[in-house]
Protein backbone atom coordinates (compact mmCIF):
# COMPACT_ATOMS: atom_id res chain seq x y z
CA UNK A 1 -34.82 35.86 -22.85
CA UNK A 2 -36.07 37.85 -19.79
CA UNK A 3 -33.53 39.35 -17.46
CA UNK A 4 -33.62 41.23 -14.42
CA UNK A 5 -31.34 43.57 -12.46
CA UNK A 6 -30.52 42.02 -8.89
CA UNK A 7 -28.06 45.08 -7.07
CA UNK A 8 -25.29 43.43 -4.56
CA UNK A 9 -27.82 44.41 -1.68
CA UNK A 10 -30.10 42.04 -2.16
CA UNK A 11 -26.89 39.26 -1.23
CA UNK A 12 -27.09 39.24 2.70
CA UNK A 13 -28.09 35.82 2.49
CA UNK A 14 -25.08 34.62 1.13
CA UNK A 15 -22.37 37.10 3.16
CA UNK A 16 -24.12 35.26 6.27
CA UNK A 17 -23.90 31.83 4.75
CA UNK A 18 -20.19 33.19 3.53
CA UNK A 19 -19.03 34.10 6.72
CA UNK A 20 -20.41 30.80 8.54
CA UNK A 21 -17.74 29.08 6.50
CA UNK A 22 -15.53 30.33 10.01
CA UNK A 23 -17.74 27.35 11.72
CA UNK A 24 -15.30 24.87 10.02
CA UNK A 25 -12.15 26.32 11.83
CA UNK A 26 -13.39 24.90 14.95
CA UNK A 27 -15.55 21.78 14.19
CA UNK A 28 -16.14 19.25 11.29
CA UNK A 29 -18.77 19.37 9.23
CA UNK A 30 -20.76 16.25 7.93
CA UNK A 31 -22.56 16.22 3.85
CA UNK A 32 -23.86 13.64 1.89
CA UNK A 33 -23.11 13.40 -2.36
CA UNK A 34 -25.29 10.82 -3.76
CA UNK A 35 -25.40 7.56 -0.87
CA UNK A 36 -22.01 8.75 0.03
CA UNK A 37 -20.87 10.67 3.28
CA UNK A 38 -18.24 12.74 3.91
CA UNK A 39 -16.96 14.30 6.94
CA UNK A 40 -14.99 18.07 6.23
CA UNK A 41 -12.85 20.72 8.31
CA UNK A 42 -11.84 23.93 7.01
CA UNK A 43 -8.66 21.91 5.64
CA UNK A 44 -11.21 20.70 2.87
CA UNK A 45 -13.14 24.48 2.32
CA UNK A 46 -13.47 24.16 -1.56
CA UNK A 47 -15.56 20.44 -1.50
CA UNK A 48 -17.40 22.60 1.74
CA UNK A 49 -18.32 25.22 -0.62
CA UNK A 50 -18.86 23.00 -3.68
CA UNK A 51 -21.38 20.67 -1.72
CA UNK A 52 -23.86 23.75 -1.43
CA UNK A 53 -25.86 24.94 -4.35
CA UNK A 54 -26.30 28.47 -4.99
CA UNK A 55 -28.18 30.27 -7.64
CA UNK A 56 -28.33 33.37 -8.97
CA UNK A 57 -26.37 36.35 -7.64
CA UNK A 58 -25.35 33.75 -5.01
CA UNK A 59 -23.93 31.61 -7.56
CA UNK A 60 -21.68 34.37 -8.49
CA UNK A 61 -20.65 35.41 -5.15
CA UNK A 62 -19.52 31.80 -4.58
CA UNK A 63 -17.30 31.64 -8.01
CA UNK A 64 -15.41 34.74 -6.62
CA UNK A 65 -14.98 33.11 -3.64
CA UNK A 66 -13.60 29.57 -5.02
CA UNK A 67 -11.72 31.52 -7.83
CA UNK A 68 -9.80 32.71 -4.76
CA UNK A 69 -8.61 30.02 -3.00
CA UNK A 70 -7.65 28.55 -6.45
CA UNK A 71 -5.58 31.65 -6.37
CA UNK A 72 -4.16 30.72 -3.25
CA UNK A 73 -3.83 27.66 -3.84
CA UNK A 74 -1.07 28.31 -6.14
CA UNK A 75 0.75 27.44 -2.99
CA UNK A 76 -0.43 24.13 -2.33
CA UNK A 77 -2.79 24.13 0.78
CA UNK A 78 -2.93 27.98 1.65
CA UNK A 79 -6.60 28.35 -0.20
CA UNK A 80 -8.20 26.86 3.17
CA UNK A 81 -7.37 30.07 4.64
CA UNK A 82 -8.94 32.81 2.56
CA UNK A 83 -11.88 33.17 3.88
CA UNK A 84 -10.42 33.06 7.41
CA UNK A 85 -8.74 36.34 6.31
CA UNK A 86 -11.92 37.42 4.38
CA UNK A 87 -13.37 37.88 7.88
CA UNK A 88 -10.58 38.26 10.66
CA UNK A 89 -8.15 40.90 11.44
CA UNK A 90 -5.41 40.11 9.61
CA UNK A 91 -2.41 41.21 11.41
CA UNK A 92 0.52 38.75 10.47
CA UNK A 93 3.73 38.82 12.58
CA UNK A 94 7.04 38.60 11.82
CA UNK A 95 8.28 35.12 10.38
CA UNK A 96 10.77 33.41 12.56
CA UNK A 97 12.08 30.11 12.16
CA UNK A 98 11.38 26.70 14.43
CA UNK A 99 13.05 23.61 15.20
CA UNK A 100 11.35 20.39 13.24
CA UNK A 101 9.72 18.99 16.18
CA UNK A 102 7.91 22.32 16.42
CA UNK A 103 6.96 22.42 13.39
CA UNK A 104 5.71 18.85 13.39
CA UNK A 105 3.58 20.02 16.63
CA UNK A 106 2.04 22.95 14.69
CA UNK A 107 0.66 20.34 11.88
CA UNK A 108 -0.49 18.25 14.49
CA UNK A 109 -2.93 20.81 16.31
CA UNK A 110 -4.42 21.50 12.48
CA UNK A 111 -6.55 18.47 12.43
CA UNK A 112 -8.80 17.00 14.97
CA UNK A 113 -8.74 13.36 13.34
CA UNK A 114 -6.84 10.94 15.48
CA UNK A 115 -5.94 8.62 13.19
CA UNK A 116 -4.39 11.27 10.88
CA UNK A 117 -2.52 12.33 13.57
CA UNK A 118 -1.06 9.08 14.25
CA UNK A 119 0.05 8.33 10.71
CA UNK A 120 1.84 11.77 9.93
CA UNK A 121 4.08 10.78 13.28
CA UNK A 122 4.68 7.41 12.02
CA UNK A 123 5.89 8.78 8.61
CA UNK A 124 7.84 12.10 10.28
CA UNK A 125 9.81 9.45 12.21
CA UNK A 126 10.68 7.57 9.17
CA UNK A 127 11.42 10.35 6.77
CA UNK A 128 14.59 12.07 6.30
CA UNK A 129 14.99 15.76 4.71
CA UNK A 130 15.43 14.54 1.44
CA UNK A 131 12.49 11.53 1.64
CA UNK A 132 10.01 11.68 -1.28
CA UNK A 133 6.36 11.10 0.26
CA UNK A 134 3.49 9.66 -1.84
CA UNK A 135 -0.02 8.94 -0.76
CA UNK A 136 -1.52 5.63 -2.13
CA UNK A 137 -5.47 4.59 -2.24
CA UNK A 138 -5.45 1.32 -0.94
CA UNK A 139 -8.23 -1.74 -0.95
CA UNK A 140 -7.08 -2.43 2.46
CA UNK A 141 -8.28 -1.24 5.66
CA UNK A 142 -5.46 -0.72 7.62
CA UNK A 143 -3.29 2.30 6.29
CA UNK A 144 0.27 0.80 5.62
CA UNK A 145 3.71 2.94 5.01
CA UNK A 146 6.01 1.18 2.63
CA UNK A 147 9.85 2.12 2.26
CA UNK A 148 10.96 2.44 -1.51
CA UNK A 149 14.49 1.84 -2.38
CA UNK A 150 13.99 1.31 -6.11
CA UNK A 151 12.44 3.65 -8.89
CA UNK A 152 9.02 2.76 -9.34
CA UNK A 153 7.16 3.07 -12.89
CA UNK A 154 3.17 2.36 -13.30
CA UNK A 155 4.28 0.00 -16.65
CA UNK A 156 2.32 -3.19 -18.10
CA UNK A 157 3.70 -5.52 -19.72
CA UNK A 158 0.71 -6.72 -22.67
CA UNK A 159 -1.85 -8.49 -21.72
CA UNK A 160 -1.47 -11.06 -24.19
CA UNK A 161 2.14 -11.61 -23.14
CA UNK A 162 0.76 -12.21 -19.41
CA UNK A 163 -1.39 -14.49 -20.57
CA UNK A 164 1.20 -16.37 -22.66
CA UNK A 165 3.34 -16.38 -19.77
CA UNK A 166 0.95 -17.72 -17.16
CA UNK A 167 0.06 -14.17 -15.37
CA UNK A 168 3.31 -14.21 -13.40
CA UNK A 169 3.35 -11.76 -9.84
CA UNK A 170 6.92 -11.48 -9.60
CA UNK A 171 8.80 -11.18 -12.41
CA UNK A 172 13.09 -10.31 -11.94
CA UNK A 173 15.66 -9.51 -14.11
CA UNK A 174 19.43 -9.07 -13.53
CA UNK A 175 21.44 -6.83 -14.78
CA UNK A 176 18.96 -6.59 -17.81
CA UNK A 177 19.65 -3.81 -21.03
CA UNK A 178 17.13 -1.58 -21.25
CA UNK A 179 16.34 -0.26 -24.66
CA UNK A 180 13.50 2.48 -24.81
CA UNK A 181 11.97 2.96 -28.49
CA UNK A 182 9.47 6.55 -29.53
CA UNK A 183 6.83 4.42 -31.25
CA UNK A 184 6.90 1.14 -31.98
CA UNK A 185 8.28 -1.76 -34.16
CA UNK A 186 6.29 -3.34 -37.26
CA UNK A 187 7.72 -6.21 -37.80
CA UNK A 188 9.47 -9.15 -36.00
CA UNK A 189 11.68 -8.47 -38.60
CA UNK A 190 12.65 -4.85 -37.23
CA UNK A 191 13.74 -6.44 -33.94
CA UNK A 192 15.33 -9.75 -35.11
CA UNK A 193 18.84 -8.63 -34.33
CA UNK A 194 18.07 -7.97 -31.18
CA UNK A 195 16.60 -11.07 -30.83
CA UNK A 196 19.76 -12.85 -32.11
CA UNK A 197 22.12 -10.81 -29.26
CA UNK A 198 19.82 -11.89 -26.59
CA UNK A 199 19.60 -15.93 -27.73
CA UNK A 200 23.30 -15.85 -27.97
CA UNK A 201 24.50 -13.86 -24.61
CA UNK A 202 21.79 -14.58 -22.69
CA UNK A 203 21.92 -11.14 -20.87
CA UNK A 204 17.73 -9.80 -20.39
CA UNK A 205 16.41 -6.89 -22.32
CA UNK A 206 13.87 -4.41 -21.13
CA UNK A 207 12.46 -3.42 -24.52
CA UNK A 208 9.75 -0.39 -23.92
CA UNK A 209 8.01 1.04 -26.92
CA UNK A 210 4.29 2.28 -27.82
CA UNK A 211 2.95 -0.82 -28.51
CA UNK A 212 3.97 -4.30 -29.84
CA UNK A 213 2.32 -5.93 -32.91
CA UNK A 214 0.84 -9.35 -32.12
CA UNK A 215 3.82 -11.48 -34.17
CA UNK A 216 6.16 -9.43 -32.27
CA UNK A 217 4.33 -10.74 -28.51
CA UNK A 218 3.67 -14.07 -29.80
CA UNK A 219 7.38 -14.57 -30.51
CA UNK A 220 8.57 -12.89 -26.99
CA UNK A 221 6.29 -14.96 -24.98
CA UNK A 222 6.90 -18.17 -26.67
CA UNK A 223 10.79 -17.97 -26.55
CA UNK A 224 10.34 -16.55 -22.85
CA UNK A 225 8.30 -20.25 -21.81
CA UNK A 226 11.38 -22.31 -23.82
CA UNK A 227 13.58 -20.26 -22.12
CA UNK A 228 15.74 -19.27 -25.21
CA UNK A 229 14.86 -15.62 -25.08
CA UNK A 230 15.20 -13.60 -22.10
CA UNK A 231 12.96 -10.28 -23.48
CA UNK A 232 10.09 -8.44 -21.39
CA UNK A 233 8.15 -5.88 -23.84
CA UNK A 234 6.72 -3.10 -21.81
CA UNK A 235 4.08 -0.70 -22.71
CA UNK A 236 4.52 3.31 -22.64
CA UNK A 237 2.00 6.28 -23.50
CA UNK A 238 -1.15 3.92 -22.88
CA UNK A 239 -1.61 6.07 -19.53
CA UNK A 240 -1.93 10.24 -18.80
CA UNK A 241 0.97 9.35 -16.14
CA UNK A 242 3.24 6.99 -18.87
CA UNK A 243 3.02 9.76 -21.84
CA UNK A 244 6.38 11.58 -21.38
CA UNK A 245 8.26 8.26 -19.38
CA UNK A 246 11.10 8.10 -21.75
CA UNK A 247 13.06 11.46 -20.39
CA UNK A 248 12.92 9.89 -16.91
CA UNK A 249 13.32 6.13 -17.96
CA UNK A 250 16.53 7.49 -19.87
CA UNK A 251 17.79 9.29 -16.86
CA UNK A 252 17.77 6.19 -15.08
CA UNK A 253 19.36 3.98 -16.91
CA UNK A 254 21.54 6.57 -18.60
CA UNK A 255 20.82 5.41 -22.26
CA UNK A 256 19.24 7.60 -25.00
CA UNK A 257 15.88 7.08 -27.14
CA UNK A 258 15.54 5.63 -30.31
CA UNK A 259 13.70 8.23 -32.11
CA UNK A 260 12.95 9.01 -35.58
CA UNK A 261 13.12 12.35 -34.68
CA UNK A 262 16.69 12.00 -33.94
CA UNK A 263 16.87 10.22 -37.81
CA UNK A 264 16.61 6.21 -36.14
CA UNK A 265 15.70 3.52 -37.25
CA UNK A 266 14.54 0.70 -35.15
CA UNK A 267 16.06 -2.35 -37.31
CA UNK A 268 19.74 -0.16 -37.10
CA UNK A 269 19.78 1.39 -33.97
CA UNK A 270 18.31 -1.34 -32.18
CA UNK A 271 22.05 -3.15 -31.59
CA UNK A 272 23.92 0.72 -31.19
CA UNK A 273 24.91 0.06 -27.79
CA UNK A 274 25.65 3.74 -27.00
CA UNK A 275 21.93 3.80 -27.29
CA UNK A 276 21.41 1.11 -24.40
CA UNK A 277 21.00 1.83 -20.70
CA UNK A 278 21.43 -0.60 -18.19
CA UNK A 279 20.44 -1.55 -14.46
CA UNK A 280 21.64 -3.70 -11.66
CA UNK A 281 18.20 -4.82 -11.23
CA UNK A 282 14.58 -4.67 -12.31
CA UNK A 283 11.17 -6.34 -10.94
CA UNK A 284 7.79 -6.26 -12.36
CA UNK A 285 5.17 -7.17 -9.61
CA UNK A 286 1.37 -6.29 -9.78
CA UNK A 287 1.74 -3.73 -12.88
CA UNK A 288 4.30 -1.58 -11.18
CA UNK A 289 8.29 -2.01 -13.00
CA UNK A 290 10.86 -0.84 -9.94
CA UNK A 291 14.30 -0.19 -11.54
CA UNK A 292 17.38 -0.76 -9.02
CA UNK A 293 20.35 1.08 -10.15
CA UNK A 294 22.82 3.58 -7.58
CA UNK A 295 22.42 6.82 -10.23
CA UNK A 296 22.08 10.35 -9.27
CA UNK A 297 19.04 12.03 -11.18
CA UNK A 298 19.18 15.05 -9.06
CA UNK A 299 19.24 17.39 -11.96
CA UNK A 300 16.57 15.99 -14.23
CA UNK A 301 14.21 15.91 -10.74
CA UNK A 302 14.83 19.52 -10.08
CA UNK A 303 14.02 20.41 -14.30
CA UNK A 304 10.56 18.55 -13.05
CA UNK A 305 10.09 20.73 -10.04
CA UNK A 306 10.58 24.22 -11.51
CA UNK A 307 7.93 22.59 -14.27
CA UNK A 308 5.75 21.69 -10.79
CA UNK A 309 5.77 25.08 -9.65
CA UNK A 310 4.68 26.61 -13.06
CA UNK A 311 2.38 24.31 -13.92
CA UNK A 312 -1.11 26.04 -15.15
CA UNK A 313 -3.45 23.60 -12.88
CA UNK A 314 -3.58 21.29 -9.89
CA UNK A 315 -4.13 18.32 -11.96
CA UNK A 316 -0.38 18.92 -14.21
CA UNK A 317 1.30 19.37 -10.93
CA UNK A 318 -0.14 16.49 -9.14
CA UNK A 319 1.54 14.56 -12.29
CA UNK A 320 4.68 15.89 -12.58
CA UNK A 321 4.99 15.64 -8.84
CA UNK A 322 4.19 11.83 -9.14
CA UNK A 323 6.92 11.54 -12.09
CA UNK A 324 9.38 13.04 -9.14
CA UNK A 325 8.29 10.61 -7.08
CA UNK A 326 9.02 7.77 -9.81
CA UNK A 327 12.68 9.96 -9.81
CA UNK A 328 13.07 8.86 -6.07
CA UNK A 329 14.71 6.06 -4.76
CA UNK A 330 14.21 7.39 -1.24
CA UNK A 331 10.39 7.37 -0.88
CA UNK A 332 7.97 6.71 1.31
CA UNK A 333 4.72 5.26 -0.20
CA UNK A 334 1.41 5.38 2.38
CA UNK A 335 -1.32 3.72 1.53
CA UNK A 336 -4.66 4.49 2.89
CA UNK A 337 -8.31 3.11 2.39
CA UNK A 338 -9.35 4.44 -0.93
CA UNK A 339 -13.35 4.74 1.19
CA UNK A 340 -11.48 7.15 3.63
CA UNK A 341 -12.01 10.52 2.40
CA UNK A 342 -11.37 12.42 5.52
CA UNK A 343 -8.11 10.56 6.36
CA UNK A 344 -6.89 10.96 2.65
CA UNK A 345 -7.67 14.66 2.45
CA UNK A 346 -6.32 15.37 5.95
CA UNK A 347 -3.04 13.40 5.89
CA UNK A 348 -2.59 15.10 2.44
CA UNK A 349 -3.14 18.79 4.21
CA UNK A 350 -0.64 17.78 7.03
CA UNK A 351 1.96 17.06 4.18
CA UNK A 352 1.39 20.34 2.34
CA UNK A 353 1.23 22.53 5.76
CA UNK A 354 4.49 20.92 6.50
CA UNK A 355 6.45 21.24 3.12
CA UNK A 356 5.41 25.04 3.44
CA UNK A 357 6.89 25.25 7.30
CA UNK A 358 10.15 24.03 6.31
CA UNK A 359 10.28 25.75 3.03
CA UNK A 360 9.10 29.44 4.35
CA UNK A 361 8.99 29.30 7.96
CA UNK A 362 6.31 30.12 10.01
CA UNK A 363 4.26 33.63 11.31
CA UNK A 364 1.79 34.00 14.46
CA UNK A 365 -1.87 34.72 13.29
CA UNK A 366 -5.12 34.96 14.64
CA UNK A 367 -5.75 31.45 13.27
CA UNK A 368 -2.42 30.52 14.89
CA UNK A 369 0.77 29.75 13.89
CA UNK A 370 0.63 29.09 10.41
CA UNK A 371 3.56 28.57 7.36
CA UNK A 372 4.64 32.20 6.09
CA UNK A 373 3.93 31.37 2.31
CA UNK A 374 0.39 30.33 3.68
CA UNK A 375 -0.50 33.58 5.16
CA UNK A 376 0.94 36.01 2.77
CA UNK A 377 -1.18 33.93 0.22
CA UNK A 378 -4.11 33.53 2.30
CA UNK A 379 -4.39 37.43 2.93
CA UNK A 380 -3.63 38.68 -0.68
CA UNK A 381 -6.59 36.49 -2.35
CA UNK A 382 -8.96 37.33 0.64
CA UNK A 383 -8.45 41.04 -0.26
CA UNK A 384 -8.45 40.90 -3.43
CA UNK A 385 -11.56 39.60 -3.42
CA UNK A 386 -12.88 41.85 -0.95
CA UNK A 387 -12.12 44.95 -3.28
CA UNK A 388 -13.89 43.18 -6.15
CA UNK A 389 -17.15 42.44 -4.79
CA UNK A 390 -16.62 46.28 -3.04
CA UNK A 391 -16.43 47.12 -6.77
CA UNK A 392 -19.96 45.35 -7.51
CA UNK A 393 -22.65 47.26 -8.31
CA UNK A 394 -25.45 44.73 -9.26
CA UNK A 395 -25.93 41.73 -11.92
CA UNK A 396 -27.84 41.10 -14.85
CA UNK A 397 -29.83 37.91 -13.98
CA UNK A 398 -31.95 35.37 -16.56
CA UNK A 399 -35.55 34.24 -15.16
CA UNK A 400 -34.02 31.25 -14.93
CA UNK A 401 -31.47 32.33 -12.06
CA UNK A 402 -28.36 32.05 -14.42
CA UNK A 403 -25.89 35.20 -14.10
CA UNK A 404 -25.26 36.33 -17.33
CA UNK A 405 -23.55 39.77 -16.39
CA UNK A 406 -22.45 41.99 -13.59
C-alpha cells in the first residue's frame, strides 16, 4: 500500500473552512442528509461538522476538532463553544451570580427560533426548582407540555395478554401489591399460591418478571375476563431503558426483589409479604405503567445522578437521566413533533444552557454572557487542541486519502 507524506502546511483549506464554523454564531445554516432537511445554529456544531465530508489530512483535522467538543461536552452543552474559543480572544470575566428571570433572558437571546422561544417560557413558568423536565417526540403537530404527578415506567404488559383482554387503553388498579421477580416463573405451578391469595382477597397484584410462559398468560388473562383474578403480568429487561428497573421499581413501592441471587425461590417467596411493595394507585395506558404512591426516593435519585455525571458516554447518561425522570413525580413531560429537528435540538440546548446557569453561574465573554462551567470548558478543549495540532508536524497518508499516521 502506497503512502505519502502530506506536512500540516498543506491544511489551509481546512483552517479556513474551520474557522467559518464562527458563521453559525450569527445565522442558521441549512443541509440536506438523504431527502431530509435540516436547519442548524452553532447550538448544533457537531451534526454542522459531521454533515461535511473531509478526506485526508482534513479528515484528521476534523476528528481533533469533534474529539474536542466531546471533551467539552462532558458538561452537557458547552462543546458548541470550542471553536468559538479556538478563534476569539478568550478573556473570561469574573463569575457573578443573577436572578432567574435573568438567567431565563440570557437562554432566550441563544436561539433565533421563535417557536423555541415560546415553549421554554411556557415550561419556565410552570416549573419549580425541583421540576424534572423531559423532552418527548411526538406524532402530533402541535408541541404539548404535560404535568406528571405519578412515576412513569415505559412497561408492556404481553401482547398475548392484550389480546386476551381485548387491547384495553386504560387499565387501573387500586391499592394493588406489587411483587417484582429477577427472571421469571416456569410453571403456573410456581405462582399458584399467589394465585390462591388474590382469588380469595381480591386485592390486585402487579406481578413484573422477565417474561411469562404462555400457561402462565393464558391463565392471567382468562381469570382477568371472569373476573376471579385480579393479576396484571408486566414485562421487564425486554428494553435498553427496562434492563436495571427493579432498583427503582423497588424504591417505589418500598418492597425487595425476589432473586435467586439472594437464595429465592419463586414458589416460596412469592407469598413472603416482607418481600411485597405496595401503591395507592397504578394505571397502564398506551404502554406507559404510572405508579401513584406519596414516597420520598430522594436518595436512590441522587445514587443515579452521581452515576449521570460519571457516565463514560452521552448515550449512558441520556439513560440514567431518563430513569431519574421515571424517579420523579414532579415532572414536566414536552412533547414535540418527532419531524422537528431544529425545535427538538434547540429547546434541548435552552434546557442544558439553563441547568448550567443555575448550577455554576454565569461569566461575560466575547460570545456573551454565557454559564461559568460552559466557558471554563469551552476554553480548556479549544486550547488543548490548539497545542496539539501546534505539535503536528505532517501525516502519513494512503493513495486512497485514509490517514493512517501523523
Amino acid at each position: 500500500m502506497n503512502r505519502t507524506y502530506e506536512s500540516k502546511s498543506n491544511s489551509h483549506r481546512w483552517f479556513q473552512w474551520c474557522e467559518s464554523l464562527l458563521e453559525l454564531y450569527e445565522s442558521k445554516k441549512q443541509f440536506m442528509v438523504g431527502k431530509k432537511h435540516h436547519t442548524v445554529s452553532y447550538l448544533q456544531m457537531e451534526n454542522w461538522i459531521l454533515a461535511h465530508k473531509h478526506t485526508g489530512i482534513d479528515f484528521l483535522y476534523s476528528t481533533l476538532l469533534l474529539d474536542s467538543i466531546v471533551s467539552a461536552n462532558n458538561i452537557p452543552g458547552a462543546g458548541a463553544y470550542v471553536p468559538w474559543f479556538l478563534y476569539k480572544d478568550p478573556e473570561i470575566g469574573p463569575q457573578k451570580r443573577y436572578s432567574s428571570d435573568e438567567y431565563l433572558r440570557f437562554c432566550l437571546d441563544i436561539t433565533q427560533n421563535n417557536n423555541a422561544k415560546r415553549l421554554f417560557k411556557e415550561v419556565y413558568n410552570l416549573a419549580g426548582p425541583l421540576t424534572r423536565l423531559s423532552i418527548k417526540h411526538s406524532n402530533e403537530l402541535n408541541s404539548v407540555i404535560r404535568a406528571r404527578t405519578s412515576f412513569d415506567f415505559n412497561l408492556t404488559l404481553p401482547p398475548a395478554f392484550l389480546n386476551m383482554i381485548g387491547n384495553q387503553d386504560y387499565i387501573e388498579l387500586v391499592n394493588p401489591i406489587v411483587i417484582m421477580i429477577e427472571g421469571a416463573p416456569e410453571t403456573i405451578g410456581e405462582i399458584n399460591s399467589l394465585l390462591e391469595y388474590n382469588h380469595k382477597s381480591q386485592r390486585p397484584i402487579v406481578l413484573i418478571a422477565r417474561n411469562f410462559p404462555e400457561e402462565i398468560i393464558a391463565t392471567l388473562g382468562t381469570n382477568w375476563l371472569k373476573n376471579t383474578l385480579n393479576i396484571l403480568p408486566f414485562v421487564y429487561g425486554d428494553k435498553l431503558e427496562t434492563i436495571n428497573l427493579a432498583s427503582d421499581i423497588c424504591a417505589i413501592t418500598k418492597g425487595e426483589l425476589i432473586s435467586p441471587h439472594f437464595g429465592d425461590v419463586i414458589a416460596a417467596a412469592i407469598l413472603d409479604q416482607d418481600k411485597w411493595g405496595d401503591l395507592e394507585k397504578c394505571t397502564y395506558r398506551h404502554s406507559s405503567l404510572s405508579l401513584h404512591k406519596d414516597v420520598d426516593v430522594s436518595r436512590h435519585a441522587a445514587k443515579l445522578v452521581a452515576k449521570a455525571k460519571s457516565a463514560a458516554s452521552e448515550e449512558l447518561r441520556d439513560l440514567i437521566n431518563d430513569r431519574i425522570i421515571s424517579l420523579s413525580n414532579d415532572a414536566l413531560e414536552i412533547w414535540v413533533n418527532k419531524e422537528d429537528t431544529e425545535m427538538l435540538n434547540e429547546l434541548d440546548a435552552l434546557i442544558k444552557h439553563y441547568t448550567a446557569f443555575i448550577t455554576s453561574g454565569g461569566v461575560a465573554t466575547s460570545c456573551g454572557i454565557l454559564p461559568t462551567s460552559y466557558a471554563n470548558a469551552a476554553q480548556t478543549a479549544a486550547d488543548s487542541l490548539k497545542e496539539e495540532i501546534l505539535n503536528l508536524g505532517g501525516f502519513l497518508v494512503r493513495t486512497n486519502n485514509e490517514v493512517v499516521a501523523g
